[in-house]
Protein backbone atom coordinates (compact mmCIF):
# COMPACT_ATOMS: atom_id res chain seq x y z
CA UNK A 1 18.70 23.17 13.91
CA UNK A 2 20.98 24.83 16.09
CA UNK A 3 24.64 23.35 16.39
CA UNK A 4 23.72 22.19 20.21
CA UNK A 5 20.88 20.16 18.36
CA UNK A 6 22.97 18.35 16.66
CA UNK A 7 25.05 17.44 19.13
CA UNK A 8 22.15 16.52 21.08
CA UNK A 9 20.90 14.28 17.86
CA UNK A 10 24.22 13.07 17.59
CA UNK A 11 24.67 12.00 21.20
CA UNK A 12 20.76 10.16 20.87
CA UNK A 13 22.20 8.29 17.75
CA UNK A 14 25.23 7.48 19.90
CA UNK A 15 23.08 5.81 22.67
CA UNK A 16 20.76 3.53 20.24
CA UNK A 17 24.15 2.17 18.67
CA UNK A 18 25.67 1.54 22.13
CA UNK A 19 26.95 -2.04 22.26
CA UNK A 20 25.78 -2.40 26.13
CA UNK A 21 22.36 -0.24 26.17
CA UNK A 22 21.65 0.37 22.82
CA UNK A 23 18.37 -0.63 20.81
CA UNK A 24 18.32 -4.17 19.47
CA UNK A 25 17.04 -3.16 16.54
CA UNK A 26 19.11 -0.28 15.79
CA UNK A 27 22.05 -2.24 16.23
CA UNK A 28 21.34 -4.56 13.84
CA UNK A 29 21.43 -1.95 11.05
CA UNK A 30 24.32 -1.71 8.47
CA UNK A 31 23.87 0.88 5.59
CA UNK A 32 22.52 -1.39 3.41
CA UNK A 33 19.63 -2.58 5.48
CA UNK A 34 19.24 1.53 6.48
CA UNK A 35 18.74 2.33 2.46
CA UNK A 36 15.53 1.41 1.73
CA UNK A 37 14.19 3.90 4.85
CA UNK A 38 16.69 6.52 4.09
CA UNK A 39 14.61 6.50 0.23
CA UNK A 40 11.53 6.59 1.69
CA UNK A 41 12.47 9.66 4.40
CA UNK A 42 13.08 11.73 0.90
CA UNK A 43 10.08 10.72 -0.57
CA UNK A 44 7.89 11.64 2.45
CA UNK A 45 9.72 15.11 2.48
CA UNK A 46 8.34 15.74 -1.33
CA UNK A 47 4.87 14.31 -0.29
CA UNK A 48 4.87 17.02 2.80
CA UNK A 49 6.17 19.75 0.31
CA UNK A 50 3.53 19.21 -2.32
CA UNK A 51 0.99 19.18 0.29
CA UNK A 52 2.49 22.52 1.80
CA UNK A 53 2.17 21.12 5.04
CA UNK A 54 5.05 23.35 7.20
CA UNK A 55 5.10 21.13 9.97
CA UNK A 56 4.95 18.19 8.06
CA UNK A 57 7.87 19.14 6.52
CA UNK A 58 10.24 20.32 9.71
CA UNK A 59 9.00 17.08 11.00
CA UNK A 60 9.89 14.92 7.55
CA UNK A 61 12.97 16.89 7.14
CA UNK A 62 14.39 15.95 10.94
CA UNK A 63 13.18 12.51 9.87
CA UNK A 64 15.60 12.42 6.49
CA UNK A 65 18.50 14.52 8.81
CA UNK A 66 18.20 11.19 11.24
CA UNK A 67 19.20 9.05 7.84
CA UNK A 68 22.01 10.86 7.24
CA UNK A 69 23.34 10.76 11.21
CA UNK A 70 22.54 7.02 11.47
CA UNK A 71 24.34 6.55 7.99
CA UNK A 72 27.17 8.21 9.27
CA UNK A 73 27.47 6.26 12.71
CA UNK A 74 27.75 2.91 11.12
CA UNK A 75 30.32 4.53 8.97
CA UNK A 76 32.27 5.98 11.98
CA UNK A 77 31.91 2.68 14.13
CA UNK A 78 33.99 0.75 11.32
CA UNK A 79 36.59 3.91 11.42
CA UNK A 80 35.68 5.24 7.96
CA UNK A 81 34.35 8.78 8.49
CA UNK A 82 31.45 10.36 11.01
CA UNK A 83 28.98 12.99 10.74
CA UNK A 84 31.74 15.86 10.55
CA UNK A 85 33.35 15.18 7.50
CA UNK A 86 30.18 14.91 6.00
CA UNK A 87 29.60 17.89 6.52
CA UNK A 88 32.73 19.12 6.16
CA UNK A 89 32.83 17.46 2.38
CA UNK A 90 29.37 18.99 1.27
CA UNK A 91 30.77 22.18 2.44
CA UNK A 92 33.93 21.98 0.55
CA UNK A 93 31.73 20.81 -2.65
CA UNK A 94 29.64 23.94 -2.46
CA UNK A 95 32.08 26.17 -2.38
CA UNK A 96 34.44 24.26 -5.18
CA UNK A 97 31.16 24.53 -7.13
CA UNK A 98 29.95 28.56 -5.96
CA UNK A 99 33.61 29.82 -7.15
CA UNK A 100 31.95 33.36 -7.61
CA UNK A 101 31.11 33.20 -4.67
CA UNK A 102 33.18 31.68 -2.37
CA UNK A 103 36.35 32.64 -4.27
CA UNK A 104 37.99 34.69 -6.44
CA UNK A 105 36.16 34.10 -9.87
CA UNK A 106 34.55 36.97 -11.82
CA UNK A 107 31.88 35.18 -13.81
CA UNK A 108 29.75 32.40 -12.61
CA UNK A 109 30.61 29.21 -13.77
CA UNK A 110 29.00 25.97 -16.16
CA UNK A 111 28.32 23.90 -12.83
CA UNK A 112 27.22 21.50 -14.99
CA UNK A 113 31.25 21.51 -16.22
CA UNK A 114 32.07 21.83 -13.12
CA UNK A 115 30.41 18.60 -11.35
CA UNK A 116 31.72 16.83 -15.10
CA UNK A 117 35.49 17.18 -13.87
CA UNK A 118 34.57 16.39 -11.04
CA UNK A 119 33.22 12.88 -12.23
CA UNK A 120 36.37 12.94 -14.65
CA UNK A 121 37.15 9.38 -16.56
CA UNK A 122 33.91 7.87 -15.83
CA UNK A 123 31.94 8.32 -19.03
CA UNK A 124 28.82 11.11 -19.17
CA UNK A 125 26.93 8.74 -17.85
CA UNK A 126 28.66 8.17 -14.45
CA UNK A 127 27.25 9.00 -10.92
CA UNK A 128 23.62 9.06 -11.93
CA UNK A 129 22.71 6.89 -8.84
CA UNK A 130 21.22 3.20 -9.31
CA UNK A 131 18.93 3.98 -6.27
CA UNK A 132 17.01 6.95 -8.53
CA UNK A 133 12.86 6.06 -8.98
CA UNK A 134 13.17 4.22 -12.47
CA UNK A 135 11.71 7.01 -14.83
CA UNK A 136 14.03 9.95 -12.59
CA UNK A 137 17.08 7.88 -13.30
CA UNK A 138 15.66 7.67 -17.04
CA UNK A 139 15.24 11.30 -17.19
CA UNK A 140 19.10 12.20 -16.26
CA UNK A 141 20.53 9.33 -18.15
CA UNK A 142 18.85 10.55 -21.15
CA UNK A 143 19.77 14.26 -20.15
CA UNK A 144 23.29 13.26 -19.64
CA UNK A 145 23.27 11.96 -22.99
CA UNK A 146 22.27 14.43 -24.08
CA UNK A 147 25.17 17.07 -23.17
CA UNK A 148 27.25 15.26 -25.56
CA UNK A 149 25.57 15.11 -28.38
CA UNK A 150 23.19 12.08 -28.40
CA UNK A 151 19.61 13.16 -28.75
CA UNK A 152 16.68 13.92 -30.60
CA UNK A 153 16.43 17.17 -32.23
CA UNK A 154 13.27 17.81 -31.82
CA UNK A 155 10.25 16.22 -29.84
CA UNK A 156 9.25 14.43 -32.85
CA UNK A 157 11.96 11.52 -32.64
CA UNK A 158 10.62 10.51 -29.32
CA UNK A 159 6.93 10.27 -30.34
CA UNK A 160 7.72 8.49 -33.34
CA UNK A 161 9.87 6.04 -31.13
CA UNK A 162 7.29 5.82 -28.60
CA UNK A 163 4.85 4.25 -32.02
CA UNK A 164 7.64 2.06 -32.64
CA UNK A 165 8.02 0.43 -29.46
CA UNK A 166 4.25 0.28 -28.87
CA UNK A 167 4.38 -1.98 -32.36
CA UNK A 168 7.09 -3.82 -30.52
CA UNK A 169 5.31 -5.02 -27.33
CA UNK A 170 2.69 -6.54 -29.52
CA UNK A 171 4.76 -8.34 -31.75
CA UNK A 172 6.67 -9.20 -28.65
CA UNK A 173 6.51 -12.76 -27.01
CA UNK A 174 6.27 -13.32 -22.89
CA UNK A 175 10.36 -13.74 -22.75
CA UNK A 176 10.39 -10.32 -24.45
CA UNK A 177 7.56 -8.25 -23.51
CA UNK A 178 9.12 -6.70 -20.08
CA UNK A 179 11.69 -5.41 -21.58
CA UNK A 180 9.64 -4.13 -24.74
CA UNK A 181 7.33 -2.33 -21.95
CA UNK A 182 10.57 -0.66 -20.11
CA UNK A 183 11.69 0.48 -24.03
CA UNK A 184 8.03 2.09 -24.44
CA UNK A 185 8.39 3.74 -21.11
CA UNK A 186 12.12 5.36 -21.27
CA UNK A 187 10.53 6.30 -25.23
CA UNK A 188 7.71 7.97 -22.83
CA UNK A 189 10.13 9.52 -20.48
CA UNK A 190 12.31 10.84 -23.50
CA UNK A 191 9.54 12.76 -24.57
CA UNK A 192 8.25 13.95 -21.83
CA UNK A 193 11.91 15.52 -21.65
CA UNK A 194 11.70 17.11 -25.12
CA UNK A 195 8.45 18.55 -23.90
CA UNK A 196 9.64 19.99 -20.87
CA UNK A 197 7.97 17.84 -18.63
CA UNK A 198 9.66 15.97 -15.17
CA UNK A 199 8.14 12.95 -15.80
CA UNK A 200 8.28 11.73 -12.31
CA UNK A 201 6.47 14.89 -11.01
CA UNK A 202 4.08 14.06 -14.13
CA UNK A 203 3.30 10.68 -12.47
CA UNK A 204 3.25 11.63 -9.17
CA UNK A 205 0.74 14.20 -10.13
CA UNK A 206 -1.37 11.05 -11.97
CA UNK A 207 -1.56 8.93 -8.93
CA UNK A 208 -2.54 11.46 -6.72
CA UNK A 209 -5.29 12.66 -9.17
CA UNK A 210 -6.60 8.63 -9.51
CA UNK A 211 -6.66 8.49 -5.72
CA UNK A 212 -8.42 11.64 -5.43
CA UNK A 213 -11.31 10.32 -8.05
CA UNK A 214 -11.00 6.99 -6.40
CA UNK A 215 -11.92 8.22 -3.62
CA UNK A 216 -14.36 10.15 -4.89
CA UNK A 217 -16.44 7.31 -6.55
CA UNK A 218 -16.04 5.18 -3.28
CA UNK A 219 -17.92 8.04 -1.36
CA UNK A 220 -20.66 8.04 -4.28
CA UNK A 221 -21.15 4.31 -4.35
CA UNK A 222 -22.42 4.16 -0.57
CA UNK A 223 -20.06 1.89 0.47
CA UNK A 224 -20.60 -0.57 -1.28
CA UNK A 225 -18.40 0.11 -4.22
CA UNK A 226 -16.80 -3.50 -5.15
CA UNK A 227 -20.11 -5.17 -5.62
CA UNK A 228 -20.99 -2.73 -8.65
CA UNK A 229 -20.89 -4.31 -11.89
CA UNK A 230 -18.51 -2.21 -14.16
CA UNK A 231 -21.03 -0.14 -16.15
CA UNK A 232 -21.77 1.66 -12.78
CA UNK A 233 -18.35 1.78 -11.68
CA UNK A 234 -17.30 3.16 -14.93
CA UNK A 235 -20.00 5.91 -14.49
CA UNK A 236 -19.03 6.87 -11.19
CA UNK A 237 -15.73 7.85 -12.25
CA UNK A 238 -16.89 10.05 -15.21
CA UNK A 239 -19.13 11.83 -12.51
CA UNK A 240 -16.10 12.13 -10.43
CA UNK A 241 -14.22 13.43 -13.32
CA UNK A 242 -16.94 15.72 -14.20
CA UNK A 243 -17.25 16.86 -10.80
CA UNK A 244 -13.90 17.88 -9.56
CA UNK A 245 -13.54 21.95 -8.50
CA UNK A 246 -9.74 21.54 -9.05
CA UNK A 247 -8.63 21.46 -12.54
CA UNK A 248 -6.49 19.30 -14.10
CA UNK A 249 -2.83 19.54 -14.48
CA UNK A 250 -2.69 19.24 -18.11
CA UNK A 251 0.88 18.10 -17.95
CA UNK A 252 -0.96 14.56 -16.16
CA UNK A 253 -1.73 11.69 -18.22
CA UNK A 254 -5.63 11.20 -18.44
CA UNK A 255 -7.77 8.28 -17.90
């Protein structure tokens, strides 16, 4: 977007927060209640970029941009900071983080290091952000971990552990058993890690293979899927299995 666009985005985000002829319902916002939509913006840019939709994704991207602008107006309206210094503090991260480039350095440096200073004196774990899809934020706690020292050698700690906390949810009693299921999965996640898997992509990968067989068996049954007893239901999906021209991601759990 060109810097007259943004000014022109700017100025619209402006209007809907006007006190006097502003939108109701935009006015009402405060970041908190603007979260939850800012999360879901992101997610429908991913969705658009697996699907390699371009337009989907200019369109979902402008959608995501709006997040940040509204974000920012609340934040200006109470006198914090507006859209300028945040852009004005990303580009003073990159380049504190791009020395090589941006500056005099000779070698490229450990950004990892680099972004650990930066989060000086609050533990390895701190900044991995609470709002993260539960087995993403499982995935860099675990990888932050590992940086200093605490982890598995190999992949065979994890898949042991996963064993052990499978015996744990059935020994487990109902006050217990959610928390011996989140165990299992962050053993599941671990492992994943140790095999080089993104274990959120791995899932997201899952669903979207279910829904595609899903659909697939829906189509087969003649619309009349739900009243099939199970046996039938059951052997529409193995012929939807059977009959899919895309292979399967092996990375994906399988039915």
């Amino acid at each position: 977007m060109s810097e007259r666009g943004i000014d022109r985005l700017l100025a619209i985000m402006a209007t809907l927060r006007d006190p006097v002829r502003g939108c109701e319902w935009d006015l009402a916002q405060r970041w908190d209640t603007i979260a939850p939509y800012t999360i879901e913006e992101a997610f429908e840019v991913a969705d658009a970029i697996d699907r390699g939709d371009a337009a989907a994704i200019r369109e979902e991207l402008g959608d995501l941009l709006f997040q940040v602008v509204f974000q920012s107006r609340i934040a200006e309206e109470a006198g914090l900071f507006a859209f300028a210094d945040v852009a004005d503090a990303i580009s003073a991260k990159m380049e504190r983080r791009h020395p090589h480039i941006f500056g005099g350095a000779a070698e490229r440096p450990d950004w990892e290091a680099l972004k650990a200073d930066e989060r000086s004196g609050g533990g390895a774990l701190a900044g991995v952000a609470k709002g993260l899809p539960a087995l993403q934020r499982a995935d860099k706690l675990q990888r932050r971990a590992a940086r200093v020292g605490f982890d598995w050698t190999d992949a065979c700690g994890p898949r042991a552990k996963i064993d052990e906390e499978l015996a744990e949810i059935e020994a487990a009693g109902a006050d217990t058993l959610e928390e011996e299921m989140g165990d299992l999965l962050f053993s599941v996640v671990n492992w994943a890690r140790h095999k080089g898997i993104d274990p959120e992509q791995a899932l997201r990968a899952a669903n979207a293979k279910f829904e595609r067989r899903f659909a697939a068996m829906e189509a087969a049954s003649g619309g009349d899927f739900a009243s099939l007893p199970l046996d039938a239901k059951e052997a529409l999906w193995n012929t939807a299995k059977a009959g899919e021209n895309v292979p399967d991601r092996s990375q994906t759990p399988d039915r």
